[in-house]
N, C-alpha and C. Protein backbone atom coordinates (compact mmCIF):
# COMPACT_ATOMS: atom_id res chain seq x y z
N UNK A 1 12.09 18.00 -32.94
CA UNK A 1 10.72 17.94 -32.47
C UNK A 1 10.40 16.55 -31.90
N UNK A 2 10.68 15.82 -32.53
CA UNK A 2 10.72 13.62 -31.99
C UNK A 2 11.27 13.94 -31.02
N UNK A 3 12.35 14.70 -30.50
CA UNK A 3 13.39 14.31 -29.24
C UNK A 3 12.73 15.22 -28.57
N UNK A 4 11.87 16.18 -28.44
CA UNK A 4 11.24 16.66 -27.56
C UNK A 4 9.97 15.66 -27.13
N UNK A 5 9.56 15.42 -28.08
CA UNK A 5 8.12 14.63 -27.58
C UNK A 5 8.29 13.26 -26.66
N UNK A 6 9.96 12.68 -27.78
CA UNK A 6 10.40 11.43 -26.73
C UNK A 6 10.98 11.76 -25.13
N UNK A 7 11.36 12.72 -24.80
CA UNK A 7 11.53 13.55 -23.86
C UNK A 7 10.36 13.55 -23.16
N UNK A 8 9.26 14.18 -23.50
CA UNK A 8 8.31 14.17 -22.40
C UNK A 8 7.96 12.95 -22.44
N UNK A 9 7.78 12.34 -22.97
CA UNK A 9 6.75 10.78 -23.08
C UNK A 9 7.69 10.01 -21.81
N UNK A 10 9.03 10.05 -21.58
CA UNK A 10 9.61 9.49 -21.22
C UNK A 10 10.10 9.98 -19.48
N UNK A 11 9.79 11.03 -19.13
CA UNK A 11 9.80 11.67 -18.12
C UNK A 11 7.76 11.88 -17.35
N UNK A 12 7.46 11.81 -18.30
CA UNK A 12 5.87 11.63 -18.12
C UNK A 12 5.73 10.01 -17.62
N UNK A 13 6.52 9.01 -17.97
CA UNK A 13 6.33 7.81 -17.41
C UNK A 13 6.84 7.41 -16.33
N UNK A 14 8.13 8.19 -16.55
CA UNK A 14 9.10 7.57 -15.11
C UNK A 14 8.06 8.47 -13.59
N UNK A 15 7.72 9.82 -14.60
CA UNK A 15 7.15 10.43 -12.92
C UNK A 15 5.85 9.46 -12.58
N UNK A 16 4.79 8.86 -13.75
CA UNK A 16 4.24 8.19 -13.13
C UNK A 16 4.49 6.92 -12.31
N UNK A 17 5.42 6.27 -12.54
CA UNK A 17 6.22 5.11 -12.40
C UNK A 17 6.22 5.52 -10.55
N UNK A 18 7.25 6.34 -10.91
CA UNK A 18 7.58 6.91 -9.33
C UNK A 18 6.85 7.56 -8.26
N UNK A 19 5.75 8.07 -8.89
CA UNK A 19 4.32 8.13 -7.97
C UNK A 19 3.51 6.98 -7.23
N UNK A 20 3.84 5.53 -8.46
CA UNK A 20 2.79 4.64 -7.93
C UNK A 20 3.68 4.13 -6.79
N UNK A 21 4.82 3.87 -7.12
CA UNK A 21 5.70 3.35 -6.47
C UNK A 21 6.05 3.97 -5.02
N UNK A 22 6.21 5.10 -4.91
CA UNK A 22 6.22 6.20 -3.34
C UNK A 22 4.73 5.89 -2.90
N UNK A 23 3.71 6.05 -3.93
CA UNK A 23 2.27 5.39 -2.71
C UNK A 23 1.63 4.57 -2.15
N UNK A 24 2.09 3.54 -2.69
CA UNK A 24 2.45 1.85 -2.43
C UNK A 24 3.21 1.90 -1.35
N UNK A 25 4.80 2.03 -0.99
CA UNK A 25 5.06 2.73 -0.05
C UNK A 25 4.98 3.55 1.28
N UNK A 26 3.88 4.29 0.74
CA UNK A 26 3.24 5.22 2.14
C UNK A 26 2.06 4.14 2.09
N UNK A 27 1.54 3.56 1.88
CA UNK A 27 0.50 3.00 2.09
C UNK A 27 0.77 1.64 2.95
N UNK A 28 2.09 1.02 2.44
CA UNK A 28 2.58 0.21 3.56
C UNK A 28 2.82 0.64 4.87
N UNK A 29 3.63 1.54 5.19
CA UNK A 29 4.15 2.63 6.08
C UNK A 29 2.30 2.64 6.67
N UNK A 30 1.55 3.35 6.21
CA UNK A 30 0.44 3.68 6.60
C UNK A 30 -0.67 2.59 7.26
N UNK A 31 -0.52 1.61 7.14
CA UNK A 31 -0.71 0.47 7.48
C UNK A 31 -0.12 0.20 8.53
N UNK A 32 1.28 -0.16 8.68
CA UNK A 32 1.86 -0.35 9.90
C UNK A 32 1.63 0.81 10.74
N UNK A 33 1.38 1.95 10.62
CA UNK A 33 0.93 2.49 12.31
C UNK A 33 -0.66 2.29 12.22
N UNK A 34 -1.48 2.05 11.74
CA UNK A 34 -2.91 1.87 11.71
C UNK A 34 -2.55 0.70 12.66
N UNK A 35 -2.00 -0.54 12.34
CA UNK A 35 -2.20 -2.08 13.08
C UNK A 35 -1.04 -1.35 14.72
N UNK A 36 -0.11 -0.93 14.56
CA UNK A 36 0.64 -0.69 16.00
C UNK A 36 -0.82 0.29 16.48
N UNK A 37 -1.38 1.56 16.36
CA UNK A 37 -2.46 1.51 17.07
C UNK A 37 -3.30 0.91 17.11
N UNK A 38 -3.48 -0.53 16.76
CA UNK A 38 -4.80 -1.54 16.89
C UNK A 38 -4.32 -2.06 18.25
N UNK A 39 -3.12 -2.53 17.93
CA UNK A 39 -2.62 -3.05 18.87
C UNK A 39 -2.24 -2.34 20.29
N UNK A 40 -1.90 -1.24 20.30
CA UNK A 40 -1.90 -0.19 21.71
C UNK A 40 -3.06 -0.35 22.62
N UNK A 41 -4.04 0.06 21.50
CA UNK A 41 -5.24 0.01 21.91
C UNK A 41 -6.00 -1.45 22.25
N UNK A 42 -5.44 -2.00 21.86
CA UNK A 42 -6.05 -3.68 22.51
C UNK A 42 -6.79 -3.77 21.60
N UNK A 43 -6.88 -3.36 20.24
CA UNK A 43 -8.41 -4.13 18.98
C UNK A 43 -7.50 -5.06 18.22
N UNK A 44 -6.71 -6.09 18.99
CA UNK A 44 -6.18 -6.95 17.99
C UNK A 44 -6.89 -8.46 18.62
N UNK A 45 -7.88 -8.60 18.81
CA UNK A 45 -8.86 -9.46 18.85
C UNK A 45 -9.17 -10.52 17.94
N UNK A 46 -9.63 -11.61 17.50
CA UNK A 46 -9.07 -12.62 16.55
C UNK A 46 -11.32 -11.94 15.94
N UNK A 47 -11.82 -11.96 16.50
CA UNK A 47 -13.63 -11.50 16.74
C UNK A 47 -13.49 -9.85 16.24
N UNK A 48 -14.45 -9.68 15.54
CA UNK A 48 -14.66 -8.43 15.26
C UNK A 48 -16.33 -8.25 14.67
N UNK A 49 -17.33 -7.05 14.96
CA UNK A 49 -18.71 -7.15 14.86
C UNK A 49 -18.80 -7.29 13.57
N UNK A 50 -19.92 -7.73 12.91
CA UNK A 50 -20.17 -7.35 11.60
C UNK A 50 -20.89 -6.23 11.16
N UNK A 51 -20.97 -5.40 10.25
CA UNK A 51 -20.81 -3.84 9.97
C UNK A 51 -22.07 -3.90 9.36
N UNK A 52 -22.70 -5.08 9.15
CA UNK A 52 -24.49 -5.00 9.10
C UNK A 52 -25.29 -5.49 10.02
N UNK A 53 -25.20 -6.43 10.89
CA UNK A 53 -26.10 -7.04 12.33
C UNK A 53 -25.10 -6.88 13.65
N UNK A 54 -24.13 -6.63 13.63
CA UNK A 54 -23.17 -6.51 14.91
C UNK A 54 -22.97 -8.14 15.40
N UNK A 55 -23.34 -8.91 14.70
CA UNK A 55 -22.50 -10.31 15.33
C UNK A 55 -21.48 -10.51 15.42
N UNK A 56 -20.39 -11.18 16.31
CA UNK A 56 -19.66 -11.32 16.56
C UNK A 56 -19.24 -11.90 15.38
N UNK A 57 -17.86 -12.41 14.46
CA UNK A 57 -17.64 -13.06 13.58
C UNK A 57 -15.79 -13.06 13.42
N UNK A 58 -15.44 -13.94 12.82
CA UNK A 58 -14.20 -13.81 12.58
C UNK A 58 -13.32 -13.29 11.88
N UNK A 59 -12.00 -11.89 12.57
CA UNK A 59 -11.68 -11.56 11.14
C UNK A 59 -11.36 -11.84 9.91
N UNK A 60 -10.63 -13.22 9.81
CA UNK A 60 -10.74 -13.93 8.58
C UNK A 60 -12.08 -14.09 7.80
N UNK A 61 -13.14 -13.83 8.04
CA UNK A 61 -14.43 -14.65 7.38
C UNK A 61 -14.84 -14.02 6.58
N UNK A 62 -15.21 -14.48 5.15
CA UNK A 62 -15.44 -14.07 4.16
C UNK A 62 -16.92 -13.10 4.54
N UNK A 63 -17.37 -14.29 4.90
CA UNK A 63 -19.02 -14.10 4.95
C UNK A 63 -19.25 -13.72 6.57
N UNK A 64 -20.62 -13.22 6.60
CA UNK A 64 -20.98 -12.99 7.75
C UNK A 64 -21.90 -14.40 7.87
N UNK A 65 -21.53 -15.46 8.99
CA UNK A 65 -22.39 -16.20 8.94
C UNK A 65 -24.14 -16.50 9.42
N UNK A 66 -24.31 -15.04 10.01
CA UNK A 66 -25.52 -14.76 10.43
C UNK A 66 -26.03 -14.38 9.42
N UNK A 67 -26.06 -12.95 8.71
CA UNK A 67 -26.50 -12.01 7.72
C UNK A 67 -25.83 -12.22 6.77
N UNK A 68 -25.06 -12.88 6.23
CA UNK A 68 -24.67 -13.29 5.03
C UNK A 68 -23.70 -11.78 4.14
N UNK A 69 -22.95 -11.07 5.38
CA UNK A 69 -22.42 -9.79 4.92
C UNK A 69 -21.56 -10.36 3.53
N UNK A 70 -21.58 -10.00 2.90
CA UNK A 70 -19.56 -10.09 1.88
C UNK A 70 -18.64 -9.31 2.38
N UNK A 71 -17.51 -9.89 3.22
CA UNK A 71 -15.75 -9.25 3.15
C UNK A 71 -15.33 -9.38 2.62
N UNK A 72 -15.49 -10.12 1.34
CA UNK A 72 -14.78 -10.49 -0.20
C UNK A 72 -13.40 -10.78 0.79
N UNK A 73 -12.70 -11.06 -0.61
CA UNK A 73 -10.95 -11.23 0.13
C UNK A 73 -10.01 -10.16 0.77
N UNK A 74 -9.78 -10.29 2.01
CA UNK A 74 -8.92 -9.48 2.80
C UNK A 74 -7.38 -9.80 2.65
N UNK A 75 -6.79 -8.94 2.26
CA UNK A 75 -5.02 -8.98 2.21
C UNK A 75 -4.52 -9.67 3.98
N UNK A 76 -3.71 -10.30 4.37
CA UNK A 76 -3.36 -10.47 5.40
C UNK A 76 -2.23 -9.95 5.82
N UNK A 77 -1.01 -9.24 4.17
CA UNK A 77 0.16 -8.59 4.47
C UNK A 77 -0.48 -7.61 5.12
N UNK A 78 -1.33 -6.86 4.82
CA UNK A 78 -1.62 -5.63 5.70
C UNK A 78 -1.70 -5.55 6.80
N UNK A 79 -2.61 -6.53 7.81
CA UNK A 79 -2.71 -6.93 9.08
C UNK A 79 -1.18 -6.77 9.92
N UNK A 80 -0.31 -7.08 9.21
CA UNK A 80 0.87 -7.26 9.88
C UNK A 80 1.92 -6.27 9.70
N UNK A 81 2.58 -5.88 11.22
CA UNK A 81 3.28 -4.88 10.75
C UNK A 81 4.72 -4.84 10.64
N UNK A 82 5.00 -6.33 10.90
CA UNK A 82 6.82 -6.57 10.55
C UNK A 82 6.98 -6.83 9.10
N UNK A 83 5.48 -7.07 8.45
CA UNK A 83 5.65 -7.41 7.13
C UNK A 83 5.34 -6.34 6.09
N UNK A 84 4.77 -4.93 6.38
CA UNK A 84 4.57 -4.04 6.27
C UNK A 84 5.42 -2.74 5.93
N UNK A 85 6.92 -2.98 7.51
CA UNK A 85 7.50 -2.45 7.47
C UNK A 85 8.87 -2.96 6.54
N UNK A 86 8.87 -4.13 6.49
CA UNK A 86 9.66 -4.78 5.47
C UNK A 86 9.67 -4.24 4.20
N UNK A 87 8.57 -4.50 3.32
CA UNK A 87 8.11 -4.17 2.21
C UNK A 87 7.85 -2.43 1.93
N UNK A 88 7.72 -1.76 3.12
CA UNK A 88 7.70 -0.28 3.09
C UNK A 88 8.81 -0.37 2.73
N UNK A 89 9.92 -0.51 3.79
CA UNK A 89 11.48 -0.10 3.42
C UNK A 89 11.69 -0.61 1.70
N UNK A 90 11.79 -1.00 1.51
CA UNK A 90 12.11 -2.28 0.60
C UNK A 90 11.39 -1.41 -1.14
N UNK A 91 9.84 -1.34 -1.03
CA UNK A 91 9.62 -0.50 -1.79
C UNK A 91 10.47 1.03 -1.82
N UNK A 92 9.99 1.48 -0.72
CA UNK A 92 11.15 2.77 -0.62
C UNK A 92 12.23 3.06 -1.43
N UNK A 93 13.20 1.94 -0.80
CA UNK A 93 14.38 1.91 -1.68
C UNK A 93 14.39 2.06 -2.79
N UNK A 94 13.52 0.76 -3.50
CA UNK A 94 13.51 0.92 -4.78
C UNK A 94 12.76 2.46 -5.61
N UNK A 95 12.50 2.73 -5.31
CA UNK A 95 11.60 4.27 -5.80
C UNK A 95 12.94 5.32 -5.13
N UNK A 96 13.82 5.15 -4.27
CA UNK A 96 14.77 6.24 -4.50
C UNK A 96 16.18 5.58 -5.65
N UNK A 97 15.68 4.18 -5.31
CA UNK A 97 16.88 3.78 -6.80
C UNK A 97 16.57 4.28 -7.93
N UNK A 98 14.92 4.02 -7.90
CA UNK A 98 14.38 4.64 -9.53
C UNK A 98 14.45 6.16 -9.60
N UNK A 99 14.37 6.70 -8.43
CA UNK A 99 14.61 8.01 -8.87
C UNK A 99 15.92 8.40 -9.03
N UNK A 100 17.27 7.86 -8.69
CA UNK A 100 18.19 8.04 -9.05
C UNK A 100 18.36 7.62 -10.22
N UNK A 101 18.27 6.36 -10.84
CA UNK A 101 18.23 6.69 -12.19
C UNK A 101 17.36 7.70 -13.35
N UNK A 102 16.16 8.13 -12.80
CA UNK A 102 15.71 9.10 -13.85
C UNK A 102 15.98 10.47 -13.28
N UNK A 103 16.83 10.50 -12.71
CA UNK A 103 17.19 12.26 -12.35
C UNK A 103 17.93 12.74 -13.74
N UNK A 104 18.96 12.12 -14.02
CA UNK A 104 19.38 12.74 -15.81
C UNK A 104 18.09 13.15 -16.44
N UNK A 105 16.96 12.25 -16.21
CA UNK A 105 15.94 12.91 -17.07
C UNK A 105 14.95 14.19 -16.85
N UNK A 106 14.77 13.97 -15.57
CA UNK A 106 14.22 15.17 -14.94
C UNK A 106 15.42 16.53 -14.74
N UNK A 107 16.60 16.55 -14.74
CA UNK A 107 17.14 17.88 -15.33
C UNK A 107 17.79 17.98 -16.50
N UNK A 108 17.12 17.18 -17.29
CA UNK A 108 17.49 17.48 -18.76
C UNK A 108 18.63 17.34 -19.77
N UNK A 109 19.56 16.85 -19.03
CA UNK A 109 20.97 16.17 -19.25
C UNK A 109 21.35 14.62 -19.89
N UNK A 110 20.15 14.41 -20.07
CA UNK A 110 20.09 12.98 -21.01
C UNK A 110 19.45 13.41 -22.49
């Protein structure tokens, strides 16, 4: 009965493990074509409006310096998509390494 419960407990973690890890992943991946169509499209502009008065402002800027918006802190890996696709691959990998090691567990042979 223990080796059943340690069984699921332990296949219940790795699948979560390997969920966060594949969506982290697509989310990099997902990122890099969001910025290659910024860029197709010509919205890779250093100026972008602000999303409460439409002033012009900088994408870096915390604040809106007119209206005082909050952008709180913006990631800058995201912006970029050689760094994106790096870390996609890269995560990737690792989440099919991890799933090669917990495949004994997921068909039951461990």
């Amino acid at each position: 009965m223990i080796e059943k419960v340690e069984y699921i407990v332990v296949v219940s973690m790795a699948t979560c493990f390997l969920l966060i890890i594949f969506g982290f992943s697509f989310s990099l991946f997902l990122s890099m074509f969001i910025n290659i169509k910024r860029r197709i499209r010509g919205e890779n502009s250093k100026l972008r409006p602000c999303v409460s008065c439409g002033h012009c402002i900088s994408r870096s800027a915390h604040l809106c310096p007119n209206c005082g918006h909050n952008y709180g802190k913006e990631s800058g890996i995201y912006n970029s998509i050689i760094a994106c696709f790096i870390l996609g691959v890269f995560t990737l990998g690792a989440g099919i390494g991890a799933l090669i090691e917990f495949l004994p567990y997921f068909t039951g042979k461990r």
